[in-house]
Protein backbone atom coordinates (compact mmCIF):
# COMPACT_ATOMS: atom_id res chain seq x y z
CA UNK A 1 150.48 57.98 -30.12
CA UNK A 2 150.89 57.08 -26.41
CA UNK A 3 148.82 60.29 -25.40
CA UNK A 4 145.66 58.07 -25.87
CA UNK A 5 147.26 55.34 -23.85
CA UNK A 6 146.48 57.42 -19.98
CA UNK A 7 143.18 58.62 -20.76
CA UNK A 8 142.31 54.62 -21.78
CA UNK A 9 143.96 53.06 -18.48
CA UNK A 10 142.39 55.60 -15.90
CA UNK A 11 138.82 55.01 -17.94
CA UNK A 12 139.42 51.19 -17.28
CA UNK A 13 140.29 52.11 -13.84
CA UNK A 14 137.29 54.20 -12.93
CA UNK A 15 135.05 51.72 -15.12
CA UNK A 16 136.47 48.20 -12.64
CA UNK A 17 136.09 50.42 -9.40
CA UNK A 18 132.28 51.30 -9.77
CA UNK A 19 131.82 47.51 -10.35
CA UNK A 20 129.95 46.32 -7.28
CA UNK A 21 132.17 43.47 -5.50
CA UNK A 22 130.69 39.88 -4.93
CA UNK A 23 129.63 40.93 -1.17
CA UNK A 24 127.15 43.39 -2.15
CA UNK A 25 124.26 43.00 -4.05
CA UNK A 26 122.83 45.70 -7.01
CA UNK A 27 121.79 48.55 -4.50
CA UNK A 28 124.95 48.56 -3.70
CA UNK A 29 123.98 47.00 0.35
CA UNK A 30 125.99 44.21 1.40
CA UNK A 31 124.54 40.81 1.04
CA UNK A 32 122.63 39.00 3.83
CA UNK A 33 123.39 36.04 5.09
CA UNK A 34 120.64 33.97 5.59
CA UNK A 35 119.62 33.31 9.24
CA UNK A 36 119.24 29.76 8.80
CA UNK A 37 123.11 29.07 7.63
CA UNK A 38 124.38 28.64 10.84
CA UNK A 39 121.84 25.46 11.28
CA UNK A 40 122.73 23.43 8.46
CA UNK A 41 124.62 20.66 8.45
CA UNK A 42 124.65 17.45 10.24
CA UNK A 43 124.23 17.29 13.78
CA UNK A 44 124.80 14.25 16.42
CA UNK A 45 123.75 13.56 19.89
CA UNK A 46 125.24 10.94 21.62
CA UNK A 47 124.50 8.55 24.66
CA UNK A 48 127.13 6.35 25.92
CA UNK A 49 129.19 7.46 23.56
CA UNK A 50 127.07 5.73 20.45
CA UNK A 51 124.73 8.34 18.26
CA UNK A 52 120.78 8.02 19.13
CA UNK A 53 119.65 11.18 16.89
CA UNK A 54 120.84 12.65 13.83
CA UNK A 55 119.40 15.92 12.35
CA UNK A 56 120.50 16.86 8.71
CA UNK A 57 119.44 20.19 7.45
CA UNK A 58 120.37 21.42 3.72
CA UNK A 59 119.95 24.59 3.20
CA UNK A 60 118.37 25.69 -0.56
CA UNK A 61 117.38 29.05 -1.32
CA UNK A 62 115.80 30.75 2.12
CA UNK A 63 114.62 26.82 3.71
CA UNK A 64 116.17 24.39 5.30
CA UNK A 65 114.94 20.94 4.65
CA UNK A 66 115.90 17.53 5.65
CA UNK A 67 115.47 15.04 8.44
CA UNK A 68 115.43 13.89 12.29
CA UNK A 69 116.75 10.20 12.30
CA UNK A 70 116.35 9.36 16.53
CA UNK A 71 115.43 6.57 19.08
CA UNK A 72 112.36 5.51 18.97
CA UNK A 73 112.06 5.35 23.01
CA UNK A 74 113.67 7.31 25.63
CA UNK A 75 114.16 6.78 29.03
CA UNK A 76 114.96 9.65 31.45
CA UNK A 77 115.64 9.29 35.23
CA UNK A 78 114.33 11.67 37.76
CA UNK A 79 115.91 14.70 36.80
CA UNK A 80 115.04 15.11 33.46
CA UNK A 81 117.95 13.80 31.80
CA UNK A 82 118.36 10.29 29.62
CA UNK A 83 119.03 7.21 31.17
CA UNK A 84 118.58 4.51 28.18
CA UNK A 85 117.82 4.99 24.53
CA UNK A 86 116.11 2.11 22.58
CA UNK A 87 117.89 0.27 19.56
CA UNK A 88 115.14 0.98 16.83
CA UNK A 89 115.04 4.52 15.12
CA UNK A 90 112.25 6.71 13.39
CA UNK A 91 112.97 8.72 10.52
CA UNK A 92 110.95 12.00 10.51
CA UNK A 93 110.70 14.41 7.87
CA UNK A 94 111.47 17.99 8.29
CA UNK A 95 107.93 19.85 7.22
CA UNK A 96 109.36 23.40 8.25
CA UNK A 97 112.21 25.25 9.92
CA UNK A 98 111.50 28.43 11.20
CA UNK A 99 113.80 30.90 13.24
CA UNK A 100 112.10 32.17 16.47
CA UNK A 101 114.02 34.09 19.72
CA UNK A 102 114.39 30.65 21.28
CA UNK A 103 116.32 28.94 18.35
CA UNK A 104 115.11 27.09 15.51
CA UNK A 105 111.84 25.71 15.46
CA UNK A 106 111.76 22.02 13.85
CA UNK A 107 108.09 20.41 12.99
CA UNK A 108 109.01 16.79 11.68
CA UNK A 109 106.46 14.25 10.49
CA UNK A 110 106.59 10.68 11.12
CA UNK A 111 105.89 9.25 7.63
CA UNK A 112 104.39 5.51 8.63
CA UNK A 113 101.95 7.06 11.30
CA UNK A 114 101.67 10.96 10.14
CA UNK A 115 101.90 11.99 13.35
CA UNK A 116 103.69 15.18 13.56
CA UNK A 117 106.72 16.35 16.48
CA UNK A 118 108.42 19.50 17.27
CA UNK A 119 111.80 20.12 18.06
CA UNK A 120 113.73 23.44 19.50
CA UNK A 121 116.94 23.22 18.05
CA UNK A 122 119.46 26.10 19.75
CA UNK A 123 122.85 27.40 18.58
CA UNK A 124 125.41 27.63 21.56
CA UNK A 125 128.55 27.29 19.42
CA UNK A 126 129.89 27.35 16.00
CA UNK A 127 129.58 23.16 15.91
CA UNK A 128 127.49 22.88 19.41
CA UNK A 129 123.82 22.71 19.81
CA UNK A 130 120.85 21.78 22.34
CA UNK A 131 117.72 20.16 21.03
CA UNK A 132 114.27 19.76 23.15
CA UNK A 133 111.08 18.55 22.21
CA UNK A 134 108.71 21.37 21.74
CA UNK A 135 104.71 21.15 22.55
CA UNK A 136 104.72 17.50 23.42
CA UNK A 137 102.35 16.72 25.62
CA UNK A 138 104.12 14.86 28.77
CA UNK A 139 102.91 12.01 31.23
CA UNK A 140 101.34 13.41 34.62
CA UNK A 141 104.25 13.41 37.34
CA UNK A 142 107.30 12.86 34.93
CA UNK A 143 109.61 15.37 35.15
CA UNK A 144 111.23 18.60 32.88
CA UNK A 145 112.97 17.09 29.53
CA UNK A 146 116.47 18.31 29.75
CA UNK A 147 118.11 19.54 26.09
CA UNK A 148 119.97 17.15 24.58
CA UNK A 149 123.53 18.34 23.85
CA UNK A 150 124.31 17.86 19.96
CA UNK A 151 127.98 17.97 17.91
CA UNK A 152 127.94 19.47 14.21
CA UNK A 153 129.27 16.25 12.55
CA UNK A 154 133.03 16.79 11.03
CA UNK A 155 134.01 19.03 13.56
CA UNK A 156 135.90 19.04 16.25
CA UNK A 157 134.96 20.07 20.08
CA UNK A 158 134.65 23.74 20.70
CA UNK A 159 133.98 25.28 23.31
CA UNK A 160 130.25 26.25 23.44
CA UNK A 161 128.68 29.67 23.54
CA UNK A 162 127.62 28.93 27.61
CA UNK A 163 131.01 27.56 28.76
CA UNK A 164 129.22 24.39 29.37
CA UNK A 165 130.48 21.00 28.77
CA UNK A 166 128.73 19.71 25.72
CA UNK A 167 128.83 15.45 26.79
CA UNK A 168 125.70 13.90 27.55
């Protein structure tokens, strides 16, 4: 009677190791993270130590959506980087998201005026980022826009990919 009973446990055996495992999908490849992962969540730059822009990105499926919430005016000083920030904020849409060898590529619409912005947002640590406008068309004589240094919101300081400090 227990001659059945090795025959039936190696079967089970064989049948539980050709199962493919949760990392690999029905080819038998392992499953791809999507490029975009890394860039959602909610990220903060700072100035003075109080938050002027907020970028949320969800990810769903293979997009991210979500929005820019930032100053509405900026002041820089000669070299590029920000001097003052104004009080009152713009909320912008996130239209698309799309990877490109300089980061991610952010094209935001302003819903009261329909004007349309784009933003380089660039990875340099697990929960650090840079952020720059992208294709924005600049007064005569002012001077290179700096990237704005960002936090992933909920964690803590890491040190970024370029060894630089990440304070504004």
């Amino acid at each position: 009677m227990r001659r059945w009973l090795l025959p039936l446990v190696l079967a089970c055996g064989l049948v539980c190791a050709a199962q493919p495992s949760s990392t690999q999908n029905q080819t038998g490849a392992p499953a791809r993270r999507s490029p975009l992962a890394d860039y959602a969540g909610v990220w903060i730059a700072s100035f003075q130590e109080k938050p002027w822009m907020t970028i949320r990105l969800t990810l769903q499926g293979n997009q991210l959506s979500g929005s820019i919430q930032r100053a509405q005016d900026l002041q820089f000083n000669d070299q590029g980087e920000i001097k003052g920030v104004s009080e009152e904020r713009l909320n912008e849409a996130v239209q698309d998201a799309t990877v490109n060898p300089d980061g991610l590529l952010l094209t935001v619409k302003n819903p009261d005026t329909q004007e349309t912005d784009r933003f380089t947002l660039k990875l340099t640590g697990e929960t650090t980022a840079e952020v720059k406008m992208s294709a924005m068309k600049m007064p005569p004589g002012m001077p290179k826009i700096k990237p704005w240094k960002l936090m992933k919101s909920g964690a803590s300081p890491a040190q970024p990919r370029s060894g630089k400090a990440t304070e504004n």
